[in-house]
Protein backbone atom coordinates (compact mmCIF):
# COMPACT_ATOMS: atom_id res chain seq x y z
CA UNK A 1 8.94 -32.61 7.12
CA UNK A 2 12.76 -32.79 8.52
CA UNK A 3 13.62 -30.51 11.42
CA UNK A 4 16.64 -29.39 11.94
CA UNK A 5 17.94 -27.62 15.36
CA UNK A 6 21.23 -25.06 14.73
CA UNK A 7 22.75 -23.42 12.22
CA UNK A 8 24.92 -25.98 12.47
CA UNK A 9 22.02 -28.66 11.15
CA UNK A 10 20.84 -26.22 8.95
CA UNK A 11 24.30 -24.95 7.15
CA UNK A 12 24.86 -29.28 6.32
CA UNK A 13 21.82 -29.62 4.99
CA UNK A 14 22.13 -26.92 2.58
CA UNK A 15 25.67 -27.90 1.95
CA UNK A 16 24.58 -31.49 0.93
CA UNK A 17 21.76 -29.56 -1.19
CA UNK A 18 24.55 -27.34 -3.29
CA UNK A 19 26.43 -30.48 -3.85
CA UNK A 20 23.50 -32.70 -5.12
CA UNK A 21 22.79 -29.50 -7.37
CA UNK A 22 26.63 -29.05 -8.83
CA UNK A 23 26.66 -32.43 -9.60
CA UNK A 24 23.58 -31.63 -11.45
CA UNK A 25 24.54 -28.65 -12.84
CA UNK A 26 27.68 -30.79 -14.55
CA UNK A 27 25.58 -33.60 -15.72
CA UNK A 28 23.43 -31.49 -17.33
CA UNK A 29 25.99 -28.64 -18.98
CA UNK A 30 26.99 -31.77 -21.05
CA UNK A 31 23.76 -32.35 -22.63
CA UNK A 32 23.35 -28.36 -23.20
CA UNK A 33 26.47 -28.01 -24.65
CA UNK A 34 26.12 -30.25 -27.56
CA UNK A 35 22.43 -28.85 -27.65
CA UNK A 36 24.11 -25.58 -28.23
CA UNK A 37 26.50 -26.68 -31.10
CA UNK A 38 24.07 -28.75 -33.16
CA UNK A 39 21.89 -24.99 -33.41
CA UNK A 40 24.94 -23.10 -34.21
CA UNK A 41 25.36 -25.55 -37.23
CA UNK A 42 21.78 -27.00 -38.14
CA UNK A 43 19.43 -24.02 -37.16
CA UNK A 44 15.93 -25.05 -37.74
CA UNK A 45 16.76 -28.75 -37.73
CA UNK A 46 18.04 -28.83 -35.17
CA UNK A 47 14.84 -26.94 -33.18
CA UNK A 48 13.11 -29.69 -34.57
CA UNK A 49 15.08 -32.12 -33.65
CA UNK A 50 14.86 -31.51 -29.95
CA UNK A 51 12.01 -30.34 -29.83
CA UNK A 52 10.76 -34.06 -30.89
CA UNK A 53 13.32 -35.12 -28.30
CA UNK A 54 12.05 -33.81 -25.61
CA UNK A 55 8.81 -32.06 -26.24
CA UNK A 56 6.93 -34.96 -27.56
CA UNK A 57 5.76 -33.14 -31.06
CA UNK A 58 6.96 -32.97 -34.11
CA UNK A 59 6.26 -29.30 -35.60
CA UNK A 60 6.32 -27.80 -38.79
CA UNK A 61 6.43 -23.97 -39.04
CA UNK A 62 8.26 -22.40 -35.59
CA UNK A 63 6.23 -18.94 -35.21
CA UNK A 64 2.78 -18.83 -33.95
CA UNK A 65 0.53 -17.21 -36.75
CA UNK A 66 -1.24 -14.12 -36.25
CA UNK A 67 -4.73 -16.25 -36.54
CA UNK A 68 -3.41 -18.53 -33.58
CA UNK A 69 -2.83 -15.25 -31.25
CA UNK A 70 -6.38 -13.76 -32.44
CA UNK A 71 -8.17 -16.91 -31.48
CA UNK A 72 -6.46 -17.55 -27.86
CA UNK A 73 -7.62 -14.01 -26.92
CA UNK A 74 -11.58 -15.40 -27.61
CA UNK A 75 -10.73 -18.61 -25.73
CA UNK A 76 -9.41 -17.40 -22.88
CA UNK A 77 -12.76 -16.57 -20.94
CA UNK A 78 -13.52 -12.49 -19.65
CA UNK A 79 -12.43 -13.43 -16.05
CA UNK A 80 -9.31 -14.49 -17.29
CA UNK A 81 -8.70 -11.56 -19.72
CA UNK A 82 -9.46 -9.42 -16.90
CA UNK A 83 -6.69 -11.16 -14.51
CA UNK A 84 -4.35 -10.58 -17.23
CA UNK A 85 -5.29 -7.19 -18.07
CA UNK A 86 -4.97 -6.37 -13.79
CA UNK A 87 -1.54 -8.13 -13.49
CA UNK A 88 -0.63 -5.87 -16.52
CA UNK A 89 -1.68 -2.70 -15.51
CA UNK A 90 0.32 -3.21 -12.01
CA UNK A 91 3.26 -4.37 -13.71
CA UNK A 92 3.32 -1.57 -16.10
CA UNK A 93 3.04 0.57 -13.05
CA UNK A 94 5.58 -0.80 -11.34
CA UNK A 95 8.44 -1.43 -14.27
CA UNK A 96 7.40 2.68 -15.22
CA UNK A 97 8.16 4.06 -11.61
CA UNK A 98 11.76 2.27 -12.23
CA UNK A 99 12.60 4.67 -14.99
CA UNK A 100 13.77 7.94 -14.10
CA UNK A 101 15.12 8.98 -17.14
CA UNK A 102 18.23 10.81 -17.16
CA UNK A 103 20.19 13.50 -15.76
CA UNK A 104 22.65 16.26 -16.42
CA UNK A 105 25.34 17.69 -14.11
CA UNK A 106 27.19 20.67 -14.50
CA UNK A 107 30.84 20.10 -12.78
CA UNK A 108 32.22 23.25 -13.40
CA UNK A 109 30.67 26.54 -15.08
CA UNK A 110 30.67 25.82 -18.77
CA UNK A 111 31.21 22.02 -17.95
CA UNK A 112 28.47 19.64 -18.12
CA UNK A 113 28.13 15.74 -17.83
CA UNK A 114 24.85 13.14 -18.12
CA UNK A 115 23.94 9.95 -19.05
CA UNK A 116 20.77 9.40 -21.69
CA UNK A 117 18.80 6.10 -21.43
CA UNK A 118 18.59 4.38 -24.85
CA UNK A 119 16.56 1.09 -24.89
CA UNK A 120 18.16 -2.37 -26.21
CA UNK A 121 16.69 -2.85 -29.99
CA UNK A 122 15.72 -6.72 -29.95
CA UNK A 123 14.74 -8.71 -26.52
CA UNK A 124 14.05 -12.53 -26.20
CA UNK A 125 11.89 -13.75 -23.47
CA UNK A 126 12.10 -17.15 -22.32
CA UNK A 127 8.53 -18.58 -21.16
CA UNK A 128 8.61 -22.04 -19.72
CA UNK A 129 5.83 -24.94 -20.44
CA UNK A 130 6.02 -28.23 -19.75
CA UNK A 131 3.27 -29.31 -17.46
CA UNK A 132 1.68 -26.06 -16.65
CA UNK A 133 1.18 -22.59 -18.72
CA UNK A 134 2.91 -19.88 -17.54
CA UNK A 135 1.13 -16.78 -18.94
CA UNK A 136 2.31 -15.03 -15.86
CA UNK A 137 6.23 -14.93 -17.01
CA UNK A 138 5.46 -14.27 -20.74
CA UNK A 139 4.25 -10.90 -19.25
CA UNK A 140 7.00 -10.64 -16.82
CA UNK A 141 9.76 -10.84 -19.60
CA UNK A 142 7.58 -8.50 -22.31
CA UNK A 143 6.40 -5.71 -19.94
CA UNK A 144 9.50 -4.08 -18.59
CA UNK A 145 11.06 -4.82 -21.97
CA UNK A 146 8.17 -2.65 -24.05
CA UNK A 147 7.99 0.23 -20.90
CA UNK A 148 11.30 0.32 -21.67
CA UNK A 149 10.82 1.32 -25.10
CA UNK A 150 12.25 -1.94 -26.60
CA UNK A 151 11.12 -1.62 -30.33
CA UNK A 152 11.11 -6.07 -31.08
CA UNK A 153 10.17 -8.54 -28.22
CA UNK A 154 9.96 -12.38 -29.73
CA UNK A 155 9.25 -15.05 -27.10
CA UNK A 156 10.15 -18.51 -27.17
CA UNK A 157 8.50 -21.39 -25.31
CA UNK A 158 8.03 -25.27 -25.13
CA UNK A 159 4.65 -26.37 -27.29
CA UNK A 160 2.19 -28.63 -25.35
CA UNK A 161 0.38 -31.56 -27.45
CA UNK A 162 0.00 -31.38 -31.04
CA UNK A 163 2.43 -28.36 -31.25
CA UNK A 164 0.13 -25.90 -30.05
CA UNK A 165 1.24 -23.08 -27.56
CA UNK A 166 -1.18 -22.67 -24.61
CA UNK A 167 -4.17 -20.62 -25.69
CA UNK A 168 -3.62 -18.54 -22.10
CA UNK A 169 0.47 -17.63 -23.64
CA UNK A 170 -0.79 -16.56 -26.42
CA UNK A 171 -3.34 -14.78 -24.94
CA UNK A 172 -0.95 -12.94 -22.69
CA UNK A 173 1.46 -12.23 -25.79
CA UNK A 174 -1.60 -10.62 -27.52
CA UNK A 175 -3.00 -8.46 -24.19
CA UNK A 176 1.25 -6.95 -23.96
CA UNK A 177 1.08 -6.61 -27.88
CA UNK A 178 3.93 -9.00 -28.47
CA UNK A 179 3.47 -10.88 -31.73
CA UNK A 180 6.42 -12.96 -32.31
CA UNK A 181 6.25 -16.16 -30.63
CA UNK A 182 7.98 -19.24 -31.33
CA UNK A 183 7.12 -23.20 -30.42
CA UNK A 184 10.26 -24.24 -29.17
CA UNK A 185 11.77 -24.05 -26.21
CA UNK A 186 14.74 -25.73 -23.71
CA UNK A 187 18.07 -25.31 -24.31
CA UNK A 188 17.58 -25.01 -27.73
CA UNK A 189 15.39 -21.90 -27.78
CA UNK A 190 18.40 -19.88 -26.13
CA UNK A 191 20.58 -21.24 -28.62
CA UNK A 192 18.13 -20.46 -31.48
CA UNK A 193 17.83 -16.40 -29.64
CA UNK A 194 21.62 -16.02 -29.55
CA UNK A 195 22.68 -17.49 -32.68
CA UNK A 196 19.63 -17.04 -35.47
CA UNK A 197 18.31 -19.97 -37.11
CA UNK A 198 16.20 -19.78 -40.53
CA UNK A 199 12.98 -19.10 -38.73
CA UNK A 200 14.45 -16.88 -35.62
CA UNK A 201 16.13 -13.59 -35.88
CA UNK A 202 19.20 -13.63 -33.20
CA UNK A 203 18.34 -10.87 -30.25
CA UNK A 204 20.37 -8.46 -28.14
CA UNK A 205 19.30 -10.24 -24.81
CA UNK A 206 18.09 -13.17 -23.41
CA UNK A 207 15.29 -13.01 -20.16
CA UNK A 208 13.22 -15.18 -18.39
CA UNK A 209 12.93 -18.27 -15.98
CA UNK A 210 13.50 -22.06 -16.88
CA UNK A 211 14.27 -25.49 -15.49
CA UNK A 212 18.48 -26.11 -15.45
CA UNK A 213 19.23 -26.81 -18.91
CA UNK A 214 17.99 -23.32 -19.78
CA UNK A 215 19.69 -21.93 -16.92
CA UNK A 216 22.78 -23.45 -18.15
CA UNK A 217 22.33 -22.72 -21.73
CA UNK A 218 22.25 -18.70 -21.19
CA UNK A 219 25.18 -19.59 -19.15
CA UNK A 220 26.84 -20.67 -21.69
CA UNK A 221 25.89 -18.22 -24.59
CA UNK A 222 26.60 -15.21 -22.55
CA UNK A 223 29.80 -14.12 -24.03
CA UNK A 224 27.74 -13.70 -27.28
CA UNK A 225 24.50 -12.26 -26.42
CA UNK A 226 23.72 -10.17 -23.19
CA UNK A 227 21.50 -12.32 -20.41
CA UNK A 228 19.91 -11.22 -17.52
CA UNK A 229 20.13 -13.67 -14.16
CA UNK A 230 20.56 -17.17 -13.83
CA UNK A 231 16.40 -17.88 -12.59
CA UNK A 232 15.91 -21.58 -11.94
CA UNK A 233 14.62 -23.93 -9.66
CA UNK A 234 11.80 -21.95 -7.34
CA UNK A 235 13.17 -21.10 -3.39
CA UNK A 236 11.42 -19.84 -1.07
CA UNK A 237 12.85 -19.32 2.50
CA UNK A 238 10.46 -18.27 5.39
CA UNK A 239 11.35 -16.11 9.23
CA UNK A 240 8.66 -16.78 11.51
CA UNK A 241 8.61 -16.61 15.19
CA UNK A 242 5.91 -17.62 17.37
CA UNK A 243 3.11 -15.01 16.08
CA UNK A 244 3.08 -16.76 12.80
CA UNK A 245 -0.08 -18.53 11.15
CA UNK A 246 1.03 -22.22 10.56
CA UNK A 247 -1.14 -22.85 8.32
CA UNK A 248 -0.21 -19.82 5.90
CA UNK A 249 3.29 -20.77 6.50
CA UNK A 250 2.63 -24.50 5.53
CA UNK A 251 0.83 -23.10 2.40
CA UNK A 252 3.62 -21.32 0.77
CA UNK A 253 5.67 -23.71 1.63
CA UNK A 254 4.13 -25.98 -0.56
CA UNK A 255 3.21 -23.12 -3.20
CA UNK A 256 6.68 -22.83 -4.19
CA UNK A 257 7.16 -26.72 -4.29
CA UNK A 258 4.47 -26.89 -6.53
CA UNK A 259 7.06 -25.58 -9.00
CA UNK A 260 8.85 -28.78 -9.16
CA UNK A 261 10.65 -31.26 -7.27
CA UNK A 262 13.71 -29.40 -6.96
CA UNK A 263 12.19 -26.50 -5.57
CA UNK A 264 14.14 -25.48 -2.34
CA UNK A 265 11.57 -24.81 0.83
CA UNK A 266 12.72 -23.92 4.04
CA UNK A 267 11.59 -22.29 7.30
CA UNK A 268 13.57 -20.70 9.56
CA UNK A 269 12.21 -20.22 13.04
CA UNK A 270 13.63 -19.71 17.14
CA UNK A 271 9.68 -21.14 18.35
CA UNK A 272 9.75 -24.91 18.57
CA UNK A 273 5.81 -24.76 18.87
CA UNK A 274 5.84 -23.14 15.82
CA UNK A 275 8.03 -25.33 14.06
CA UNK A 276 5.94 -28.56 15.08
CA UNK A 277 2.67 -26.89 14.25
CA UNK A 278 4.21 -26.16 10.78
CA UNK A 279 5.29 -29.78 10.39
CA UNK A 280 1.93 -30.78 11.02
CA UNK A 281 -0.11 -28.26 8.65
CA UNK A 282 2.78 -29.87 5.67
CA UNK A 283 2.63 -33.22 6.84
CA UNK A 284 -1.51 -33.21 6.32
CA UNK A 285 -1.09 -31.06 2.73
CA UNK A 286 1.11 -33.53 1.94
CA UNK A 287 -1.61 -36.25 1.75
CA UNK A 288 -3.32 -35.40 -0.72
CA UNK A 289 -0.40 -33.08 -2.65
CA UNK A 290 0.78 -34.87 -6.04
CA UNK A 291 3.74 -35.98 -6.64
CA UNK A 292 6.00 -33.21 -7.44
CA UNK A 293 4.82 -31.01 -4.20
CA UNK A 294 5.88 -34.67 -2.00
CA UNK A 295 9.07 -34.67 -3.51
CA UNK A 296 10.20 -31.51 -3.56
CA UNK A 297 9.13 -31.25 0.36
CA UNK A 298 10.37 -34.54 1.22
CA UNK A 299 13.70 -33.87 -0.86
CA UNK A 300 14.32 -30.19 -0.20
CA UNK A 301 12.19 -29.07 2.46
CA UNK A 302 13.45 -28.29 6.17
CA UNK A 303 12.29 -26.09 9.43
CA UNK A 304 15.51 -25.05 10.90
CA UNK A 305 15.64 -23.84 14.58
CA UNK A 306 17.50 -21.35 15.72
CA UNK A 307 18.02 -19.17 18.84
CA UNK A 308 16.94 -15.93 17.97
CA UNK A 309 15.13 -14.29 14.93
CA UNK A 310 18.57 -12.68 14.14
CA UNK A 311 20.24 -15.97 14.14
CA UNK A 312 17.31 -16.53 11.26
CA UNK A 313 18.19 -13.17 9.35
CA UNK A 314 22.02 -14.36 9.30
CA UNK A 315 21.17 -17.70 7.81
CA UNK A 316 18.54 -16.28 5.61
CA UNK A 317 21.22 -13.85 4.26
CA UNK A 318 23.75 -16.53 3.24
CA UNK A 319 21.34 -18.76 1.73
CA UNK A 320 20.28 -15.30 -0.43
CA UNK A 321 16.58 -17.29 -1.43
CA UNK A 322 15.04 -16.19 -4.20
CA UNK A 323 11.95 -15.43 -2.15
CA UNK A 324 12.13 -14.57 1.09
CA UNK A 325 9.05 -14.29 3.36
CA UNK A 326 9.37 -12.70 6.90
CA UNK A 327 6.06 -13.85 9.31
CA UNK A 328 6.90 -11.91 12.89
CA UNK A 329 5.28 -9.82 14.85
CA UNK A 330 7.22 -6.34 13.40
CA UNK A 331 8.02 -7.78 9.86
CA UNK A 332 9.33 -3.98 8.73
CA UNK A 333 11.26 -3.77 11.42
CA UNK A 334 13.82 -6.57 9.53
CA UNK A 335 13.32 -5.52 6.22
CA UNK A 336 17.00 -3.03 6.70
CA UNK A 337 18.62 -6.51 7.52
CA UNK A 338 18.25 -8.26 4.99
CA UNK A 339 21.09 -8.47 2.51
CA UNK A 340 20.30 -11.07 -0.22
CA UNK A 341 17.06 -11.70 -1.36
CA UNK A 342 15.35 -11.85 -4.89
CA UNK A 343 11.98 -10.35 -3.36
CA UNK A 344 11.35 -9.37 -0.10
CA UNK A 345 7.65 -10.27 1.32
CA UNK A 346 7.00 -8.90 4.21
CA UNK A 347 3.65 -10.43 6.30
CA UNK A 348 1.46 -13.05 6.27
CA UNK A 349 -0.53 -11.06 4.55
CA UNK A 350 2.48 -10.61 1.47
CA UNK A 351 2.52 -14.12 0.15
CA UNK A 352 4.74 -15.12 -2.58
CA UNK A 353 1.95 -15.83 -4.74
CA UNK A 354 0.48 -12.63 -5.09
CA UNK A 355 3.79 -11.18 -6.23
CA UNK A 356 3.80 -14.14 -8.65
CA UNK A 357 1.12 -12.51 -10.62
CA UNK A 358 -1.05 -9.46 -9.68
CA UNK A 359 0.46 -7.29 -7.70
CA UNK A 360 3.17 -5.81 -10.17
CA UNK A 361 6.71 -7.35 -8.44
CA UNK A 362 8.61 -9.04 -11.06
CA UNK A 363 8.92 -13.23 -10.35
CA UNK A 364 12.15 -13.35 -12.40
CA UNK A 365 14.26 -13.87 -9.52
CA UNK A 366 17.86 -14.66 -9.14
CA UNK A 367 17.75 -18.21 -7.56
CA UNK A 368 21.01 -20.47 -6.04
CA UNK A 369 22.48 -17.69 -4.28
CA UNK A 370 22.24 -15.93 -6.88
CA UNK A 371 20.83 -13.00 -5.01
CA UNK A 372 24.40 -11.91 -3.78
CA UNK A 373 25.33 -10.66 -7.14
CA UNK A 374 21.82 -10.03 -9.35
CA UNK A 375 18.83 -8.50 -8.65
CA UNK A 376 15.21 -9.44 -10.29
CA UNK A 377 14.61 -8.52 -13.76
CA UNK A 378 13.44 -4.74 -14.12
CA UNK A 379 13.34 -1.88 -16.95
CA UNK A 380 17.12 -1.11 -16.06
CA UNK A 381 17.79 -4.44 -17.72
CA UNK A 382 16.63 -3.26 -21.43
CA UNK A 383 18.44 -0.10 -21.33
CA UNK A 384 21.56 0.84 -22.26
CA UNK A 385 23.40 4.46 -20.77
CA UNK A 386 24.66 6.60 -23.17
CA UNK A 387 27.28 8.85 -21.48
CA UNK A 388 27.91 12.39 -22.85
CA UNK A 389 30.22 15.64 -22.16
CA UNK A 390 29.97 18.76 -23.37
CA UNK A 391 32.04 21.82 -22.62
CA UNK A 392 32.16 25.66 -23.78
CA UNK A 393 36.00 27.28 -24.25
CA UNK A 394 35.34 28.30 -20.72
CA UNK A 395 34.70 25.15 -19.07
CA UNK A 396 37.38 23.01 -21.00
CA UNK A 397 39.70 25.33 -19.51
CA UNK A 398 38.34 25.00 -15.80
CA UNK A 399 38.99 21.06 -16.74
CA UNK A 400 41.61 20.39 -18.77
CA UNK A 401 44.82 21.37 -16.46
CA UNK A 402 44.26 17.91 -14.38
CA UNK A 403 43.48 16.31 -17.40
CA UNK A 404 46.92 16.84 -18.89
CA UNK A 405 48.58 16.21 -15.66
CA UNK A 406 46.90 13.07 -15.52
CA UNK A 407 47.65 12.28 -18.87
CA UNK A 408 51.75 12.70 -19.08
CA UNK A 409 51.71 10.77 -14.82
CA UNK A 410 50.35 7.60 -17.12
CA UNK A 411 52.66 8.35 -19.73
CA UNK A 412 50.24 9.43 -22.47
CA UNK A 413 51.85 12.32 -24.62
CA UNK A 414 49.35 12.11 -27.40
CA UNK A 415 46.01 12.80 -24.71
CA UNK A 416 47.94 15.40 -23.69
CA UNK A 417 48.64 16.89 -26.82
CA UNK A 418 45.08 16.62 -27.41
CA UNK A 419 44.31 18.86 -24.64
CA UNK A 420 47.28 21.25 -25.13
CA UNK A 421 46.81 22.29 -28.53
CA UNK A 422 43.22 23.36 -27.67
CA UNK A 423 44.97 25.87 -25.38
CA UNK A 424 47.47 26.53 -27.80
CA UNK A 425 50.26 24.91 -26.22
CA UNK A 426 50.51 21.43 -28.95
CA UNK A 427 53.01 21.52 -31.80
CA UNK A 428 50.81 22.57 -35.24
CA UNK A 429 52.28 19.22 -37.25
């Protein structure tokens, strides 16, 4: 695994990272865009179509049938129902604590102001596939959605062989209570959720992780359809000073590269023992790690050494990882430092992993920087604020004197007469 020594080291390598990613990110907008177009125009054919393309299967009818969710739920095995039903029961927990409801405010006697919560009517949740289920994220898009009283949840993802779902999705779908799910997935799944197609009703919003083409794709529908962050590629970044356990820092390193071989991993250190003990643990994973883990490590992966642990907070901060691990000896004692961070894990006993799945943290993460500007998905992002005022005589008259001030400053004679005539003051015609 590369070291690096200085921000300076550090800041290039991430630099030459961004750019290998933009020019990505351009190749691969190309491809999405016609994706995009030919769903607009050819709906289910078009699913089809690319779903062949790139899935491997041709398929027939898009939903999943009731009898398909009944039988994953028997197939699944009682220790994995029960993992399901745990992860659920935190994340329920945890996505219920984030609604507060809402409030009222009285601003002057008479004079009251609020906001109502009202939830989003129709969510889509984006569950990748490809080599590996993901159960996890189907419950991570559906949860918050339903706690947040979203009435319609459908959830599209890739099919594995013969055009079959994975018995553990479906299982999840059926343990949340979600019922519409649909064998397609890519870039052509977000098109099919923000457009319609024959077989798929169009939604309000668009959630969940995927690879860059689906990044890309809500991208690129998102002046017609609400979407929540772009999630892509898995990061992890990691502080650890000398107290750290190499060998639990070499294991999450490679836990997040397991995601794929553009996964970002990086630690950033100021103890050179610790850095070559780390190097070693990865180095002897890496023997018998398939392929993906290798390349994402060998392609992505860096230990960084800096001066100080605050020299690793500033880096860590303009990197903004999607997950962030901090492995010192007072790992609280940063946690009002950090800036920009999908999820904060403080410990080495706080892996990434368990927020992954059991312990109620959402995984949908804002990822390539993205943490600057989004947060990770919650119950805030399926509700909508309804604003309201409401006044007596009393209190509109308490109010409305800056009002019409305001009003004629900006040149507005008709807001004013609004106001005016309530006091008496407006012409009658």
């Amino acid at each position: 695994m590369r070291v690096l020594r200085g921000r300076g080291e550090g800041e290039a390598f991430l630099n030459k990272l961004r750019d290998r990613r933009g020019e990505e990110f351009e190749r691969a907008s190309r491809v999405v865009e016609r994706i995009i177009r030919d769903v607009r125009k050819f709906g289910d054919r078009a699913l089809r179509k690319y779903t062949k393309k790139y899935d491997g299967v041709a398929i027939g009818g898009l939903r999943v049938s009731p009898e398909e969710l009944e039988l994953s739920m028997r197939g699944l095995g009682e220790d994995g129902i029960r993992a399901l039903r745990m992860a659920k029961g935190n994340l329920e927990r945890f996505h219920a604590a984030q609604l507060r409801g809402g409030f009222s405010i009285e601003i002057a006697e008479g004079a009251e102001i609020g906001q109502l919560p009202r939830p989003l009517g129709r969510v889509g949740g984006y569950v990748p596939g490809g080599r590996r289920p993901y159960p996890s994220s189907l419950m991570m898009c559906a949860i918050p959605a339903l706690v947040a009283g979203v009435k319609e949840v459908a959830i599209c993802t890739p099919p594995g062989e013969e055009g079959r779902v994975h018995g553990a999705v479906l299982a999840a779908a059926g343990i949340c209570g979600v019922g519409e799910v649909y064998r397609v997935g890519g870039a052509q799944a977000i098109a099919a959720m923000a457009y319609g197609t024959e077989s798929i009703e169009r939604v309000d919003k668009i959630v969940g992780p995927g690879n860059i083409y689906v990044t890309i794709a809500k991208l690129l529908v998102r002046d017609d359809v609400a979407v929540d962050l772009p999630a892509g590629p898995s990061e992890i970044v990691i502080i650890a000073d000398s107290s750290a356990n190499p060998r639990f820092v070499a294991a999450d390193l490679l836990a997040q590269a397991e995601h794929g071989p553009t996964s970002l991993a990086i630690v950033l250190t100021d103890s050179r023992d610790l850095a070559e003990a780390v190097g070693e643990e990865v180095e002897g994973e890496l023997a018998s790690a398939d392929r993906v883990v290798a390349d994402a490590i060998k392609g992505n992966g860096a230990i960084v050494i800096l001066d100080d642990i605050g020299e690793c907070v500033g880096l860590a901060n303009a990197i903004a990882p999607e997950h962030l691990e901090i492995m010192v000896r007072r790992p609280e004692a940063l946690l009002d430092s950090i800036e920009s961070a999908g999820a904060v894990f403080l410990g080495e006993y706080s892996p990434v992993a368990l927020g992954d799945y059991s312990a109620g943290l959402n995984h949908v993460l804002p990822t390539r920087g993205f943490a600057k500007y989004y947060s990770g998905l919650s119950s805030w992002d399926f509700v909508r604020w309804l604003n309201y005022l409401k006044c007596s005589r009393e209190g509109f008259e308490r109010l409305c004197g800056a009002a019409i001030e305001l009003a004629e400053i900006e040149g507005f004679g008709h807001h004013s007469r609004s106001l005016r005539v309530r006091l008496g003051r407006g012409r009658a015609g």
